[in-house]
Protein backbone atom coordinates (compact mmCIF):
# COMPACT_ATOMS: atom_id res chain seq x y z
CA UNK A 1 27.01 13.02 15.18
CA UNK A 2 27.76 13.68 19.01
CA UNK A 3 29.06 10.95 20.18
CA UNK A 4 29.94 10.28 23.80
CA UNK A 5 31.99 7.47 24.76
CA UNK A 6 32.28 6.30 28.66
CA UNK A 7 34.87 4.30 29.58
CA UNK A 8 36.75 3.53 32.81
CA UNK A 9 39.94 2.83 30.97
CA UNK A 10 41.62 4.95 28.67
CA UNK A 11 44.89 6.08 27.24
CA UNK A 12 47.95 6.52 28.84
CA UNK A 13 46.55 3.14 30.07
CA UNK A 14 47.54 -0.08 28.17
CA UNK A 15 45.28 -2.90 27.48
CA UNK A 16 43.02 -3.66 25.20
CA UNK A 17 39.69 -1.36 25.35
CA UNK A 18 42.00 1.40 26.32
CA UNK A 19 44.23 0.90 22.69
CA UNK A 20 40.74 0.34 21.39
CA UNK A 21 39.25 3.22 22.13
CA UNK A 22 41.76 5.45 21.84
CA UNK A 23 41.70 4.69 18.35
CA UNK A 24 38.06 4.66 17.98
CA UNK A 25 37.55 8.25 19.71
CA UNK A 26 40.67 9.88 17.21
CA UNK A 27 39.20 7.96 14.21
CA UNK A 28 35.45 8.96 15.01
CA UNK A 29 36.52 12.54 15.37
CA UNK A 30 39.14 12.63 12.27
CA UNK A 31 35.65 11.65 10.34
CA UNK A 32 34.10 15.20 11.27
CA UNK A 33 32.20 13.30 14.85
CA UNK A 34 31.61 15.71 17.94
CA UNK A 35 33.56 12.82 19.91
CA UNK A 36 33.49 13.33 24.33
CA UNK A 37 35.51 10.66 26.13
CA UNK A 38 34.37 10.49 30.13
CA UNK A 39 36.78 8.38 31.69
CA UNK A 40 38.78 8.24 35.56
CA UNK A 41 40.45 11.00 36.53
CA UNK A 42 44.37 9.69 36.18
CA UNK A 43 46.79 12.12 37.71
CA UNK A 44 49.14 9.23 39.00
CA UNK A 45 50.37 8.37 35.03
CA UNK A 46 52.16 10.41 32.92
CA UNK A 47 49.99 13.14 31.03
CA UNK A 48 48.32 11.36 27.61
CA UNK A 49 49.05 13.10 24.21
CA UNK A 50 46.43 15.68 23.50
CA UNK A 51 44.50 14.87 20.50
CA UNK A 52 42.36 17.04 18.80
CA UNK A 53 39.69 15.14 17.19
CA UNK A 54 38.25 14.42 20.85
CA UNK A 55 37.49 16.39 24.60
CA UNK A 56 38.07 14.39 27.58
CA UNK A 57 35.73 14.68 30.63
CA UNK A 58 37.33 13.04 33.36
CA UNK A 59 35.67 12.22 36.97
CA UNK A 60 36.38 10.70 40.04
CA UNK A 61 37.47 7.38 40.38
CA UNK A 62 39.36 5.10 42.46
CA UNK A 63 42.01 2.11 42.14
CA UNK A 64 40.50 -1.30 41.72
CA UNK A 65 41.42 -3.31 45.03
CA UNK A 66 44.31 -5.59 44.36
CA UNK A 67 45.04 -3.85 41.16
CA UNK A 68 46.16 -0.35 41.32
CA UNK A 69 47.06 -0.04 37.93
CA UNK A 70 43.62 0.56 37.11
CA UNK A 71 41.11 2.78 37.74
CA UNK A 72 37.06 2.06 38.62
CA UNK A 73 34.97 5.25 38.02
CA UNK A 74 32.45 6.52 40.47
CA UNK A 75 28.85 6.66 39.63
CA UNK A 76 28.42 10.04 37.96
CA UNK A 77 24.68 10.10 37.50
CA UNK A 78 23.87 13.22 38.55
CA UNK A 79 26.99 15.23 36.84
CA UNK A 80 25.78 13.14 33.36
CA UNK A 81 22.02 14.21 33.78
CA UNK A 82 23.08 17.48 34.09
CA UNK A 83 25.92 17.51 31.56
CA UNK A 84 23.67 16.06 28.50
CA UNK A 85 20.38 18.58 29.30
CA UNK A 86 23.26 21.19 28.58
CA UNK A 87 25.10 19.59 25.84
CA UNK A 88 22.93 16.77 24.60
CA UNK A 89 24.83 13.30 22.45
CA UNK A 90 23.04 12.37 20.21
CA UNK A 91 24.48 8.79 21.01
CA UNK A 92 25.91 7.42 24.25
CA UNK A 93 28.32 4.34 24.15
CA UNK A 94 29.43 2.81 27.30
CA UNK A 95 32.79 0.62 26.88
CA UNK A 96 33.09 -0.62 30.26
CA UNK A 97 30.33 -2.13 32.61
CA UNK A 98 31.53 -0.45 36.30
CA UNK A 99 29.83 2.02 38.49
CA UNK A 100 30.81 5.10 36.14
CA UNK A 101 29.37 2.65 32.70
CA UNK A 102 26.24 2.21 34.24
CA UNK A 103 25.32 5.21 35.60
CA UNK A 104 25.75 6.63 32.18
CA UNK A 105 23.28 4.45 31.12
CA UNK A 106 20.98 5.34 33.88
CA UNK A 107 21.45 9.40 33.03
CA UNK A 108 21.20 8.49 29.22
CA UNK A 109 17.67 6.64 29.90
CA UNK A 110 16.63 9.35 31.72
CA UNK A 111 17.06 11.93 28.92
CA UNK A 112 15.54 9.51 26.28
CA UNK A 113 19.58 9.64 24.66
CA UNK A 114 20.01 6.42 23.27
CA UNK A 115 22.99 4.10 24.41
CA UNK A 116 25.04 1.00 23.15
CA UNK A 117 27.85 -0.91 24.96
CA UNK A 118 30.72 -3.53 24.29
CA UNK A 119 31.83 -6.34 25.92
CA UNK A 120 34.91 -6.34 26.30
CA UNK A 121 36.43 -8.41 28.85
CA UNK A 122 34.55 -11.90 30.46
CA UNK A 123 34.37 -10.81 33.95
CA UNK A 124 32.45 -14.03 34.89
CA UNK A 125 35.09 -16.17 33.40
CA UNK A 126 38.19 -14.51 35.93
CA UNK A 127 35.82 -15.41 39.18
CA UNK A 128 37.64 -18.79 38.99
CA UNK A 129 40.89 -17.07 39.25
CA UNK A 130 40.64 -14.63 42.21
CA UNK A 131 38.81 -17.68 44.20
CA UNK A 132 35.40 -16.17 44.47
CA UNK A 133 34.20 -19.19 41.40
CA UNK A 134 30.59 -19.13 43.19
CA UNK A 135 30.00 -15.75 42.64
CA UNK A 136 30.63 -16.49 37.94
CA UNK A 137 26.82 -16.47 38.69
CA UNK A 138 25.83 -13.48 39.77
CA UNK A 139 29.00 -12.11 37.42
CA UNK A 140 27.11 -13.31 34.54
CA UNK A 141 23.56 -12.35 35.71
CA UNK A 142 24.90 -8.49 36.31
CA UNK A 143 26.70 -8.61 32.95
CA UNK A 144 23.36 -9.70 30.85
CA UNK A 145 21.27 -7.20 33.06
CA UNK A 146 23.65 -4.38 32.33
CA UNK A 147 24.11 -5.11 28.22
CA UNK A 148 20.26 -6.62 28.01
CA UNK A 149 19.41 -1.82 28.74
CA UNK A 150 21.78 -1.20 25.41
CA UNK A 151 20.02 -0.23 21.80
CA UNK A 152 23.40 -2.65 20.94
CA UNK A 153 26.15 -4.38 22.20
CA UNK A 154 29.37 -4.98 19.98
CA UNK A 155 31.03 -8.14 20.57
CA UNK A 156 34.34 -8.45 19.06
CA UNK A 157 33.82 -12.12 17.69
CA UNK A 158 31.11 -14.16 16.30
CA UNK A 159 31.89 -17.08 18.52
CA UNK A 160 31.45 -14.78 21.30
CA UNK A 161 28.59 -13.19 20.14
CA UNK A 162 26.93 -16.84 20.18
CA UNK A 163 27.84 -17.78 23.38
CA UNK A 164 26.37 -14.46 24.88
CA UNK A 165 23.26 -15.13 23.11
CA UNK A 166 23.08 -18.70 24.07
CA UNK A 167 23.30 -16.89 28.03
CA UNK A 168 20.39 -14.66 27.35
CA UNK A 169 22.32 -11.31 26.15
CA UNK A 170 20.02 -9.56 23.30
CA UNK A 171 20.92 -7.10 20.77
CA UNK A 172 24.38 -8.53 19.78
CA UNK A 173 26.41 -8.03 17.12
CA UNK A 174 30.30 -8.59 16.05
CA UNK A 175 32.99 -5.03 16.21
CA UNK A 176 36.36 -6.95 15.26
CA UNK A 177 39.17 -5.32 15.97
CA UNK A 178 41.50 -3.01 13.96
CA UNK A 179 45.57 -3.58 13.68
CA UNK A 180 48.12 -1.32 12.66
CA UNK A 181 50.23 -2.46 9.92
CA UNK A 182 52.51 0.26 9.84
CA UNK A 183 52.94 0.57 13.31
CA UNK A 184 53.17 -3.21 14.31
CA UNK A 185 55.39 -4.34 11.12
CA UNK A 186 58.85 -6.67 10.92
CA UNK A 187 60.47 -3.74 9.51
CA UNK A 188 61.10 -2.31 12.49
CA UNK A 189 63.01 -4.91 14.18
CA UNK A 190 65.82 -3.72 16.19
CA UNK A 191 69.76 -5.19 16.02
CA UNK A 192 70.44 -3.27 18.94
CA UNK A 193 67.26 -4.28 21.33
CA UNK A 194 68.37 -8.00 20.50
CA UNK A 195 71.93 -7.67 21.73
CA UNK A 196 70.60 -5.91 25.23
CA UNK A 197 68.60 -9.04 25.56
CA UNK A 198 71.67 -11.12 25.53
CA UNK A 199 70.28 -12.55 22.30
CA UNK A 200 73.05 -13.87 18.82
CA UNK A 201 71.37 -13.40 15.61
CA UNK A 202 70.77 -16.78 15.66
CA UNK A 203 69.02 -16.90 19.26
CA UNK A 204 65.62 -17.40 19.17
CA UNK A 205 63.79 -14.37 21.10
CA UNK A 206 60.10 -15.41 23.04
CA UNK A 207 57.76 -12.66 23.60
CA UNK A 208 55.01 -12.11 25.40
CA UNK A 209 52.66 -8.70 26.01
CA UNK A 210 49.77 -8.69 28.37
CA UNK A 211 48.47 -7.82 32.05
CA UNK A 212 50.63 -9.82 34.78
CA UNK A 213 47.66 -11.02 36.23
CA UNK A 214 45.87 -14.23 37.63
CA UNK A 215 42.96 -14.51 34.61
CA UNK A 216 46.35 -14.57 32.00
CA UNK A 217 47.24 -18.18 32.79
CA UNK A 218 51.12 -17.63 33.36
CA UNK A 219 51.08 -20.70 34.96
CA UNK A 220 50.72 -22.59 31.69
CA UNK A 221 53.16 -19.88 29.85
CA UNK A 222 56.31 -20.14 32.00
CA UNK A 223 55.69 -23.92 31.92
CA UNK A 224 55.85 -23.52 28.07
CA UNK A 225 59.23 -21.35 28.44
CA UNK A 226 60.60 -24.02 30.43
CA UNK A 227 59.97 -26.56 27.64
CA UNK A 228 61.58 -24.04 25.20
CA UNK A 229 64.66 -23.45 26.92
CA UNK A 230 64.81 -27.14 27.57
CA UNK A 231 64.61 -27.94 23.57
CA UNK A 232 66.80 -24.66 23.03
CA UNK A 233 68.84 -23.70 25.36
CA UNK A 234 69.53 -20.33 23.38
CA UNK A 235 66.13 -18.97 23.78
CA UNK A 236 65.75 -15.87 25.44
CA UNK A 237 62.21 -14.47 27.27
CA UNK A 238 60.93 -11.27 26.83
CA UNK A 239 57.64 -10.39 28.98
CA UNK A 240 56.07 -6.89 28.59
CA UNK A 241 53.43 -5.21 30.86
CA UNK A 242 52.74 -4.95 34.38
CA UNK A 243 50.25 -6.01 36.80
CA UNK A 244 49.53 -7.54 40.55
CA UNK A 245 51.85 -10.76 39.84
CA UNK A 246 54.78 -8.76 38.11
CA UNK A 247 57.11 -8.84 41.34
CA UNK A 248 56.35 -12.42 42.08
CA UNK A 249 57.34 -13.37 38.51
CA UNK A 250 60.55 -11.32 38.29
CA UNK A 251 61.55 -13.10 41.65
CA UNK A 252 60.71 -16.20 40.19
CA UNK A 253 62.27 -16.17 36.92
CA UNK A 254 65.32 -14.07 37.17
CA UNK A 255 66.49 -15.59 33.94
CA UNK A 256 63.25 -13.79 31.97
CA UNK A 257 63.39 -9.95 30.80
CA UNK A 258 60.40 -7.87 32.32
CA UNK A 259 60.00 -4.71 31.13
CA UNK A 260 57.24 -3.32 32.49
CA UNK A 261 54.65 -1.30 30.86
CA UNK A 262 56.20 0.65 27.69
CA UNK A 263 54.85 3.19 25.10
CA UNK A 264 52.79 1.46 21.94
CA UNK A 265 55.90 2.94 19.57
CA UNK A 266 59.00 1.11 21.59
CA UNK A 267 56.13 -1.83 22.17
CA UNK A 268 56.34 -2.47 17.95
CA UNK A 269 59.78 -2.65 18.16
CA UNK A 270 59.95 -5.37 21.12
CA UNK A 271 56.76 -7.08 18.68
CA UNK A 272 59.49 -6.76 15.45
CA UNK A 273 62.55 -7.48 17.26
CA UNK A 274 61.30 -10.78 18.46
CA UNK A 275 61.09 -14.25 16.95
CA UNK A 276 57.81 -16.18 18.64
CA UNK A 277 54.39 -15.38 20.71
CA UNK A 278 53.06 -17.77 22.99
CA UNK A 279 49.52 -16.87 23.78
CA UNK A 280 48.56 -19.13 27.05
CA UNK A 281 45.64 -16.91 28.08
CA UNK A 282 42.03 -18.75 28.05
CA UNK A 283 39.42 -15.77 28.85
CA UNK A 284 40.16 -13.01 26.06
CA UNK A 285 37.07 -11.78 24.22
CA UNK A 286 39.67 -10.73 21.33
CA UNK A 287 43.28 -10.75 22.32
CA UNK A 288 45.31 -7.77 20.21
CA UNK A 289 48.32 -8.94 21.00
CA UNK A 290 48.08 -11.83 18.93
CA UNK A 291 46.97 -9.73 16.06
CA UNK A 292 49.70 -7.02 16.62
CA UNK A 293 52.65 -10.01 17.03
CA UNK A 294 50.96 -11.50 13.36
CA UNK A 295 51.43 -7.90 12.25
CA UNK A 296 54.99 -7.70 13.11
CA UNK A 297 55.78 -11.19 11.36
CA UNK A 298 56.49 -13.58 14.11
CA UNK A 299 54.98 -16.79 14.60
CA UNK A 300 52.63 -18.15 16.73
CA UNK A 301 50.93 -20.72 19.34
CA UNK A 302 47.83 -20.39 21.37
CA UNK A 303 44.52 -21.94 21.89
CA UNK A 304 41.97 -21.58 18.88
CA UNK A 305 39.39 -19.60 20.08
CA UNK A 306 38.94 -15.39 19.59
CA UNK A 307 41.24 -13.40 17.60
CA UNK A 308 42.81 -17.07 17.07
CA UNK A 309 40.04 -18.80 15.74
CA UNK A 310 39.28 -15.87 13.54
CA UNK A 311 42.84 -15.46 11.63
CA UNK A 312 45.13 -18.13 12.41
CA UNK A 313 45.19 -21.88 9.94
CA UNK A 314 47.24 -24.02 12.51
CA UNK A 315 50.46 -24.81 10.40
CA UNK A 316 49.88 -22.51 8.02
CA UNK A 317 50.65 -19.04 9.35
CA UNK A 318 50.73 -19.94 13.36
CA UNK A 319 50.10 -22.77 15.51
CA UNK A 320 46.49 -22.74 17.39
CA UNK A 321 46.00 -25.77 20.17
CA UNK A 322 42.34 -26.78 21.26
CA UNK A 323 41.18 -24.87 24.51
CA UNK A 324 41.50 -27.93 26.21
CA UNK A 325 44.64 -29.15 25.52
CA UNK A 326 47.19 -27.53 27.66
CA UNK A 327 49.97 -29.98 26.44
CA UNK A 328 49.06 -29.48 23.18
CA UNK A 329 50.61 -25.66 23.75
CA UNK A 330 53.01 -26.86 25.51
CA UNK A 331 54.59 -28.87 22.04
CA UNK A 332 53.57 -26.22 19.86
CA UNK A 333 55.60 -23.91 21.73
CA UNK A 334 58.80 -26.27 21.87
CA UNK A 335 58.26 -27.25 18.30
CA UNK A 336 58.47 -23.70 17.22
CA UNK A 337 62.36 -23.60 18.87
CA UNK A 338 63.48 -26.27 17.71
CA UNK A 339 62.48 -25.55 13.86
CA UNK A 340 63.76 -22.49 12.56
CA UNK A 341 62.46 -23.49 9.20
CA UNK A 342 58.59 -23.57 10.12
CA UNK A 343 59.54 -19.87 12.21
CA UNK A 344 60.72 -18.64 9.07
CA UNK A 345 57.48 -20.14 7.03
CA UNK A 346 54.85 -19.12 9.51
CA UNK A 347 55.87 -15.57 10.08
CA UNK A 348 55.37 -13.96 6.56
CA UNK A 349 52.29 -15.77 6.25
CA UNK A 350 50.65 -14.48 9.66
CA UNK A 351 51.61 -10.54 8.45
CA UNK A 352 49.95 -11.29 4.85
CA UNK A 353 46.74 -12.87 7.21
CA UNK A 354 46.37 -9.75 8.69
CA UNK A 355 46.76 -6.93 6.66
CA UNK A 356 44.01 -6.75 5.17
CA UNK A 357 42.13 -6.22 9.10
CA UNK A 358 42.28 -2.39 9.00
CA UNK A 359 40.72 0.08 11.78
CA UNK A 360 39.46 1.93 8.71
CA UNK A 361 36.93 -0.66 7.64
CA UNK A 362 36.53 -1.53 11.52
CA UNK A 363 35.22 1.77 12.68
CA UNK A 364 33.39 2.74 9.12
CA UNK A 365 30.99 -0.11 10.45
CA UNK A 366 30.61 0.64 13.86
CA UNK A 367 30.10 4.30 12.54
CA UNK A 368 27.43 3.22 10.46
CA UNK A 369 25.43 1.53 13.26
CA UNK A 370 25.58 4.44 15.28
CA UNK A 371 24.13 6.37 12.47
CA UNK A 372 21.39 3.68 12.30
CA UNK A 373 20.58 3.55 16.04
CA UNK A 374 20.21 7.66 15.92
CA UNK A 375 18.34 7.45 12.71
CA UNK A 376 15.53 5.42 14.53
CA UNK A 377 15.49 7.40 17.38
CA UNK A 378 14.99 10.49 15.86
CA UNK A 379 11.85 8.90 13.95
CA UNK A 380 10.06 7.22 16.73
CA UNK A 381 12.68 5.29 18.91
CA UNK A 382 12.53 2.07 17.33
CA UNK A 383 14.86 -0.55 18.38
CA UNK A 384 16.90 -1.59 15.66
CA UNK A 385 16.96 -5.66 15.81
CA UNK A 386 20.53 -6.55 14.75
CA UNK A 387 22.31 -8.94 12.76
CA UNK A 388 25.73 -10.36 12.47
CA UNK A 389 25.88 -9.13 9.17
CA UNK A 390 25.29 -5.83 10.33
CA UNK A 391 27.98 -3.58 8.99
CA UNK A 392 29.77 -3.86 11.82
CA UNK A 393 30.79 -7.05 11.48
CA UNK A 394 32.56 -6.19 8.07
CA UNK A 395 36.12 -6.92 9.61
CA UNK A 396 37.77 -8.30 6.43
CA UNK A 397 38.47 -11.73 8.03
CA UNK A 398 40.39 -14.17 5.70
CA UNK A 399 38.76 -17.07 7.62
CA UNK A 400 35.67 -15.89 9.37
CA UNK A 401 34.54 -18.88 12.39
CA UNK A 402 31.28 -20.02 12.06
CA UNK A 403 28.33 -18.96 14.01
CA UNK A 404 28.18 -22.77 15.59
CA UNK A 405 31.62 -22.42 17.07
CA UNK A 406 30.10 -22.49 20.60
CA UNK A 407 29.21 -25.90 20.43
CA UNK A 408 30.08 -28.77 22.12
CA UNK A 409 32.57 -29.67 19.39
CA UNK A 410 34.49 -26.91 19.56
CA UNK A 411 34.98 -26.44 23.11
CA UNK A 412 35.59 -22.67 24.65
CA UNK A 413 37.73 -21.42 27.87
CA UNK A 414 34.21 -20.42 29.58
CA UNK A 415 31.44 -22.70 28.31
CA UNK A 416 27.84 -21.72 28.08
CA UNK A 417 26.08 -21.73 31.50
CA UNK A 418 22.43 -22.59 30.85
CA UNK A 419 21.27 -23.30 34.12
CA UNK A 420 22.12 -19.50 34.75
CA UNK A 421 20.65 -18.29 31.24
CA UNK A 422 17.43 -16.67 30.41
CA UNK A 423 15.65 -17.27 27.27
CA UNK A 424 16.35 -14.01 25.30
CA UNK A 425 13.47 -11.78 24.61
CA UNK A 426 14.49 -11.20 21.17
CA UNK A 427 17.22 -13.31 18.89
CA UNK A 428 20.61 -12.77 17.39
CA UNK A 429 20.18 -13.65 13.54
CA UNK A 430 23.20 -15.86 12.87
CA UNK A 431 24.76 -15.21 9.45
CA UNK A 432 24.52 -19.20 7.44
C-alpha cells in the first residue's frame, strides 16, 4: 500500500506519538509499504536519523505558544490536494488533530482518498490545567467533530475507546502500543550512571520520564518524592525530559537530577539503571513510559487506569492506586522505599508482564485494517463498521480491562461528559 501518515510531531521529538510513529512509519515500510511522513518543518533540533523504509515531507509550522518544544503545523490544504492528484495514497492516516491533521483530512475528502486517525492525547482533559476549564467543552466537541470525518480512529485502550464512545465518537477501535524488550531491558543497567547520581549500590534510585508540563501532575509526584526521601533518606531522584515547568522545578528541587531531554538509547539505560517509577500523571491515553520502565525491570506505582489498568496486578508485578486516591500513591510510593524485598519481587514480574506486548503483533493489526479500509474503498467505498476485536486490538495483553471500565465503579481521570455528548450515529461493538 501507499500509506501517508500526517503528524505534527515526529522524531527527533520525544513523546509518545512521536516514538509511536516513528516506529510505525520504519515498521510499515520494512513490510514492503510506500510509507510518506508529512510532519513540521524542524530545523531548530538536531537532524533525525535517515531511515530508509520512509520519505519525509515536511511543511511549515510554528511553535505552540507557551511550549516551544513543539511544533503546530500550518494548514497545508492546498500543497496536499495538489501533492496526492500527483502521487495519490492509497490511505491517509492523520496522528494528530491540529491545523496541518485536519487539513489533510479536508484534501483527502476532496480526492475521495480515504483517511483514519488516532487519538492520542485528551486535549479536553488538560483545559483544567492551563485555566481555560470552560472551554473542555468546545475541546471535546472539536475533538468528536474532527475523529467523527475518519473511516477509523485507533484508540490505544479499550477503556478509552468506551469512554469516547459513551461522548459520541464513532468508528472506534483499540491500537495498543508496542515496547521494546531489547531496547528497554534490566540488562543494561549502568554501575557507572548510578555513582554520577550520587547513588551506593544499596541506594534506592526514583525515576521519572515525561513532558515537564502542567497536564503531568508534578504536583502530586514531588509530593510523593518527599514522602520517599522522608521514609529513605538514601533515595535519590532522577527526572528526564523537558518542557515549560523544567526551570521552575530545577529551582525548586535542587536536590533532584534533571536531565533534560536525552536520546531513546542513553534513555534505556537511565530506565535499567534505576530502581522505581512513580507514574502521578492522570490524563494519558496510554502512557509508554510505564510500559518501557516494566520493560527494564523496575517496579511500579500509579493510578489504574491506561497502560496501567491494562498490564499491571497491584502487588503482583507493580503497585496501581485508584484515580481518585491521591494518598493512596502517595503510600505506594513510600512503601516501595522502604521494602527492598517487594522492589526485588515486583520488578521481574513487571518485565515477564510485558514481553510478550511486541510492536510486531501491534502494527501487523493496524496493517491489516488499513488493508481492510482500502479494500472497501476500492469496491464501492463502504464504511467498514468496526469492532474491538478488530485485529487491531490483538495487543497480547496478559490482563485485558473490560469494556465496562468506564463506569461509575471504576472511576477515570476525565469522566464521561454527557451533557456535552451526542448520541453516536453508529455503535462501537464491545467485545463480552
Amino acid at each position: 500500500m501507499k500509506i501517508t501518515i500526517v503528524t505534527e510531531t515526529f522524531p527527533p521529538e520525544i513523546n509518545g506519538v512521536a516514538m509511536t510513529f516513528g516506529v510505525m512509519a520504519r515498521e510499515l515500510g520494512r513490510r514492503g509499504h510506500l510509507v510518506t511522513v508529512i510532519r513540521p518543518r524542524r530545523d531548530d533540533l538536531p537532524a533525525a536519523t535517515t531511515h530508509p523504509e520512509y520519505r519525509q515531507v515536511p511543511v511549515p509550522g510554528l511553535p505552540i505558544p507557551g511550549y516551544a518544544q513543539l511544533r503546530f503545523g500550518l494548514p497545508a490544504w492546498g500543497r496536499l490536494r495538489k501533492m496526492w492528484r500527483l502521487d495519490r495514497p492509497d490511505i491517509v492516516h492523520v496522528a494528530t488533530e491540529g491545523p496541518l491533521g485536519t487539513s489533510a483530512m479536508s484534501a483527502a475528502h476532496t480526492l475521495g482518498v480515504p483517511f483514519t486517525s488516532s487519538f492520542h492525547t485528551n486535549f479536553h482533559a488538560y483545559t483544567g490545567h492551563y485555566g481555560i476549564a470552560p472551554l473542555r467543552r468546545l475541546a471535546l466537541a472539536w475533538l468528536r467533530r474532527v475523529h467523527n470525518r475518519a473511516r477509523l480512529t485507533f484508540v490505544p485502550t479499550r477503556e478509552l475507546c468506551a469512554e469516547l464512545a459513551a461522548l459520541g465518537f464513532r468508528d472506534l477501535t483499540v491500537l495498543s502500543r508496542g515496547v521494546d524488550t531489547r531496547q528497554f531491558s534490566p540488562a543494561r543497567r549502568s554501575d557507572k550512571l548510578r555513582m554520577a547520581w550520587g547513588a551506593a549500590p544499596s541506594d534506592p534510585v526514583v525515576l521519572h520520564v515525561g513532558r515537564m508540563a502542567a497536564e503531568k501532575n508534578y504536583p502530586l509526584l514531588l509530593r510523593a518524592f518527599a514522602a520517599m526521601r522522608s521514609a529513605n533518606p538514601r533515595c535519590r531522584f532522577v527526572l528526564v525530559g523537558d518542557g515549560p515547568l523544567r526551570a521552575s522545578l530545577r529551582r525548586a528541587h535542587p536536590g533532584a537530577i534533571f536531565t533534560g531531554f536525552i536520546p531513546r538509547d542513553e534513555l534505556a539505560l537511565h530506565y535499567a539503571s534505576a530502581d522505581l517509577y512513580i507514574h502521578a500523571s492522570l490524563t494519558e491515553t496510554f502512557g509508554n513510559v510505564l510500559t518501557e520502565a516494566m520493560a527494564s525491570g523496575l517496579a511500579t506505582a500509579s493510578f489504574d487506569y491506561a497502560a496501567a489498568r491494562q498490564f499491571v496486578r497491584h502487588g503482583e508485578n507493580g503497585l496501581a492506586v485508584p484515580c481518585t486516591q491521591p494518598e493512596a500513591l502517595i503510600a505506594a510510593a513510600a512503601r516501595l522505599v522502604t521494602e527492598p524485598g517487594l522492589r526485588v519481587r515486583l520488578g521481574p514480574a513487571a518485565r515477564a508482564t510485558v514481553e510478550p506486548q511486541s510492536w510486531e503483533n501491534v502494527i501487523t493489526g493496524f496493517e491489516a485494517d488499513l488493508a481492510a479500509i482500502v479494500a472497501r474503498s476500492v469496491v464501492g467505498g463502504e464504511k467498514p463498521t468496526p469492532s474491538l476485536q478488530s485485529p487491531a486490538s490483538r495487543s497480547n495483553s496478559p490482563n485485558p480491562s473490560p469494556a465496562a471500565s468506564a463506569s461509575a465503579d471504576s472511576p477515570t481521570p476525565f469522566p464521561v461528559d454527557t451533557a456535552s455528548s451526542v448520541p453516536p450515529s453508529s455503535s462501537v461493538t464491545l467485545a463480552p
